[in-house]
Protein backbone atom coordinates (compact mmCIF):
# COMPACT_ATOMS: atom_id res chain seq x y z
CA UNK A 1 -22.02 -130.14 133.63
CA UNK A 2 -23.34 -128.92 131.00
CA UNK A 3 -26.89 -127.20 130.80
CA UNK A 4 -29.61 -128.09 128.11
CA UNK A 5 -31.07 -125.73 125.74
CA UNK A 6 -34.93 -126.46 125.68
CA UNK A 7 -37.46 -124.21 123.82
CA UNK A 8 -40.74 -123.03 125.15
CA UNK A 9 -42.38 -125.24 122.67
CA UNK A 10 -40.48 -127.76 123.98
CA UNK A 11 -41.25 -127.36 127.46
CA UNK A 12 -45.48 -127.04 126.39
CA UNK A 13 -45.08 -130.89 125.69
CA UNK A 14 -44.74 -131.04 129.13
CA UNK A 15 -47.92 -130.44 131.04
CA UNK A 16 -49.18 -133.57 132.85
CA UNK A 17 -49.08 -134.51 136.37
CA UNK A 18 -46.97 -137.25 135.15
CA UNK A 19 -44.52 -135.11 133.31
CA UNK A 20 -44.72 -131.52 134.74
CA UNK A 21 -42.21 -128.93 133.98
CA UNK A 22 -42.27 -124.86 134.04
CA UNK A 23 -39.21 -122.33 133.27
CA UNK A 24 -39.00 -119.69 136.05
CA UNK A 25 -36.34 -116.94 135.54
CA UNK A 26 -35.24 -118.70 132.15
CA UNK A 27 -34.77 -122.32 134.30
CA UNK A 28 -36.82 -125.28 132.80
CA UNK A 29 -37.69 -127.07 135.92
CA UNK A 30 -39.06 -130.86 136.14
CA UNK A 31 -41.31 -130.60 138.85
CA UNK A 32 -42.96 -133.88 138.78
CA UNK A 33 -42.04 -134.83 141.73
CA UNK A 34 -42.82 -131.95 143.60
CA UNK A 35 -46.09 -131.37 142.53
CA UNK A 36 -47.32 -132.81 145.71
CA UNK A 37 -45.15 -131.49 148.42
CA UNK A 38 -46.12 -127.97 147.18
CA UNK A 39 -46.97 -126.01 149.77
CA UNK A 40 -49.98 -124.33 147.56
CA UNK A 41 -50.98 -127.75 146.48
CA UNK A 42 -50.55 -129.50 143.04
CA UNK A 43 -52.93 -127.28 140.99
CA UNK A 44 -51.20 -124.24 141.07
CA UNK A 45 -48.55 -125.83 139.17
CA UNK A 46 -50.68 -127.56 137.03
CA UNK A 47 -52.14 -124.13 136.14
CA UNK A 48 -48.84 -122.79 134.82
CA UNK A 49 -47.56 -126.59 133.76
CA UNK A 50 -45.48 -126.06 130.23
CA UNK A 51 -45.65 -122.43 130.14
CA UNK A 52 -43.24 -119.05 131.83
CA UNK A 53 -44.31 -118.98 135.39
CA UNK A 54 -41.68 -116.37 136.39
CA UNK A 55 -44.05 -113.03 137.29
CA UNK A 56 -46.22 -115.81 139.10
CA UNK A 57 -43.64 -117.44 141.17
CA UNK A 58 -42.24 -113.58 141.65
CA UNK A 59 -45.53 -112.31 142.91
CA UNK A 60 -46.04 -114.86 145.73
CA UNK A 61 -42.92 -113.78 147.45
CA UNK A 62 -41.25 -117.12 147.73
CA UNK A 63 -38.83 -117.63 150.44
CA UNK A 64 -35.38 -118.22 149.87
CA UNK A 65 -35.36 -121.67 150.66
CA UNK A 66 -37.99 -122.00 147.67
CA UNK A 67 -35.52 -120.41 145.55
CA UNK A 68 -33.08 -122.22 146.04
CA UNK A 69 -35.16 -125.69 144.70
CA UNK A 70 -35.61 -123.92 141.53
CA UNK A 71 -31.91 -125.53 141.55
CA UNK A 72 -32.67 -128.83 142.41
CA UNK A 73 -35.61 -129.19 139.83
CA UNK A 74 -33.39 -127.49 137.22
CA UNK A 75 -33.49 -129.68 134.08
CA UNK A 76 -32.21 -127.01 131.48
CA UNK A 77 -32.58 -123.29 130.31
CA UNK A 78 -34.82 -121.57 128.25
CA UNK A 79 -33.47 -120.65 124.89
CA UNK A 80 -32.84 -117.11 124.04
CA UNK A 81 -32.89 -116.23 127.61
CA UNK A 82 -30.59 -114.08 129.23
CA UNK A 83 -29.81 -114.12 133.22
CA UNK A 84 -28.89 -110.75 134.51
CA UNK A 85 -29.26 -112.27 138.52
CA UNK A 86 -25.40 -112.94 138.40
CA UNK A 87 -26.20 -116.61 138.30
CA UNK A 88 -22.42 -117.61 136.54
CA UNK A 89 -23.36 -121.15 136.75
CA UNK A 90 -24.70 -121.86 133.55
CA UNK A 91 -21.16 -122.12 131.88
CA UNK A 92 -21.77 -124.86 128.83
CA UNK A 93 -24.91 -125.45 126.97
CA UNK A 94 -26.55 -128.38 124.89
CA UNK A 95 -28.97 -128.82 122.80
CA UNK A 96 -32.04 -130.85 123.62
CA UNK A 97 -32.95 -133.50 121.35
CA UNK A 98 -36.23 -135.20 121.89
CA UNK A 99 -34.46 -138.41 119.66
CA UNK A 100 -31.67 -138.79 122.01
CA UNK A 101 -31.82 -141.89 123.95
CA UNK A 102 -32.20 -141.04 127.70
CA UNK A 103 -31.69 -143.63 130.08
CA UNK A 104 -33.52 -144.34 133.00
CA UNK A 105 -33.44 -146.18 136.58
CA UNK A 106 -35.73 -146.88 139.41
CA UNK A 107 -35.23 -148.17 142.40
CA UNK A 108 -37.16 -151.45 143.89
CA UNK A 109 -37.64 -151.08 147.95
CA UNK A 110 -38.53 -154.45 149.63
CA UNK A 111 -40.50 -152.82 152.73
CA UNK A 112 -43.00 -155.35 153.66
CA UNK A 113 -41.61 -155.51 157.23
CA UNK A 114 -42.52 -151.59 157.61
CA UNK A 115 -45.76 -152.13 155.92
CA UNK A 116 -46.60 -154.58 158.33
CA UNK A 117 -45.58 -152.94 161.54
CA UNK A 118 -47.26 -149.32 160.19
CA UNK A 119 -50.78 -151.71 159.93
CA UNK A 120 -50.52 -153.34 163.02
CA UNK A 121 -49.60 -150.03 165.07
CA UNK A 122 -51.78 -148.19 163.23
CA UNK A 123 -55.40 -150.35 163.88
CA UNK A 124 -54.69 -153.54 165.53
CA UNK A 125 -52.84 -152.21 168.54
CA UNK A 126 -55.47 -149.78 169.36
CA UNK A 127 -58.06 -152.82 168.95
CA UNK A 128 -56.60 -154.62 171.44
CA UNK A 129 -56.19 -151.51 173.54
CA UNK A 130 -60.16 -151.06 173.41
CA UNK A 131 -61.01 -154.23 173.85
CA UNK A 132 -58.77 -154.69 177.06
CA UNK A 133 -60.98 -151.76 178.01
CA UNK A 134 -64.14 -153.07 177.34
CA UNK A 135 -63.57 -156.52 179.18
CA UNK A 136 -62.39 -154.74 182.48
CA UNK A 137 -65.60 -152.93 181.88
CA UNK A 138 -67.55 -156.15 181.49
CA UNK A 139 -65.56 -158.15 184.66
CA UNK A 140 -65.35 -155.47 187.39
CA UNK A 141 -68.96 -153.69 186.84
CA UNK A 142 -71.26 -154.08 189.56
CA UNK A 143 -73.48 -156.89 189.75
């Protein structure tokens, strides 16, 4: 597959918790999506959203499962960059065009059923719980 060439001023356009990406290590990532599982929480990324975050991911002292979702957020490469980590993947580049028509899907999930059951297990079973509680109370106190 190949990888696509994006410049930094590219990647700047790019700086919304909508529409989040960085380049770490000459990677553009799209991290969108993970701005909320971050461990650190969303605003460090926001802090370094659109710009080279590499000596600030490199001084927390990720782990290497963290490194290895720089892959999985990969969108492109930075332009002019050159890896020297022995990373041979990046075999065939592309150009990024910001005309070219990009398609997109999303996906519709019906869960009503688990909406339903998460609502009653989460307050109306512990209503009824309680209120068995307080009507034994009521019938067996003394009189």
């Amino acid at each position: 597959m190949a990888a696509r060439i994006f410049t930094l001023s590219q990647v700047e356009r790019h700086r919304s918790k909508k529409d989040c990406w960085l380049v770490i290590n000459g990677r553009v990532l799209n991290v969108t999506k993970f701005l909320k599982e971050h461990p650190g929480g969303e605003e460090v990324l926001m802090e370094s959203a659109g710009q080279d975050a590499s000596k600030e991911f490199e001084d927390v002292g990720h782990s290497k499962g963290a490194q290895s979702l720089l892959r999985k957020y990969r969108v492109g490469v930075l332009q002019g960059h050159i890896f020297q980590d022995g990373d041979s993947e990046e075999v065939a580049y592309e150009e990024y065009s910001e005309n070219k028509a990009e398609m997109t899907a999303f996906v519709i999930k019906h869960d009503r059923l688990s909406k339903f059951l998460r609502l009653l297990l989460q307050y109306f079973v512990p209503f009824l719980i309680s209120a068995a509680y307080f009507c034994y109370r009521y019938f067996t106190r003394a009189p």
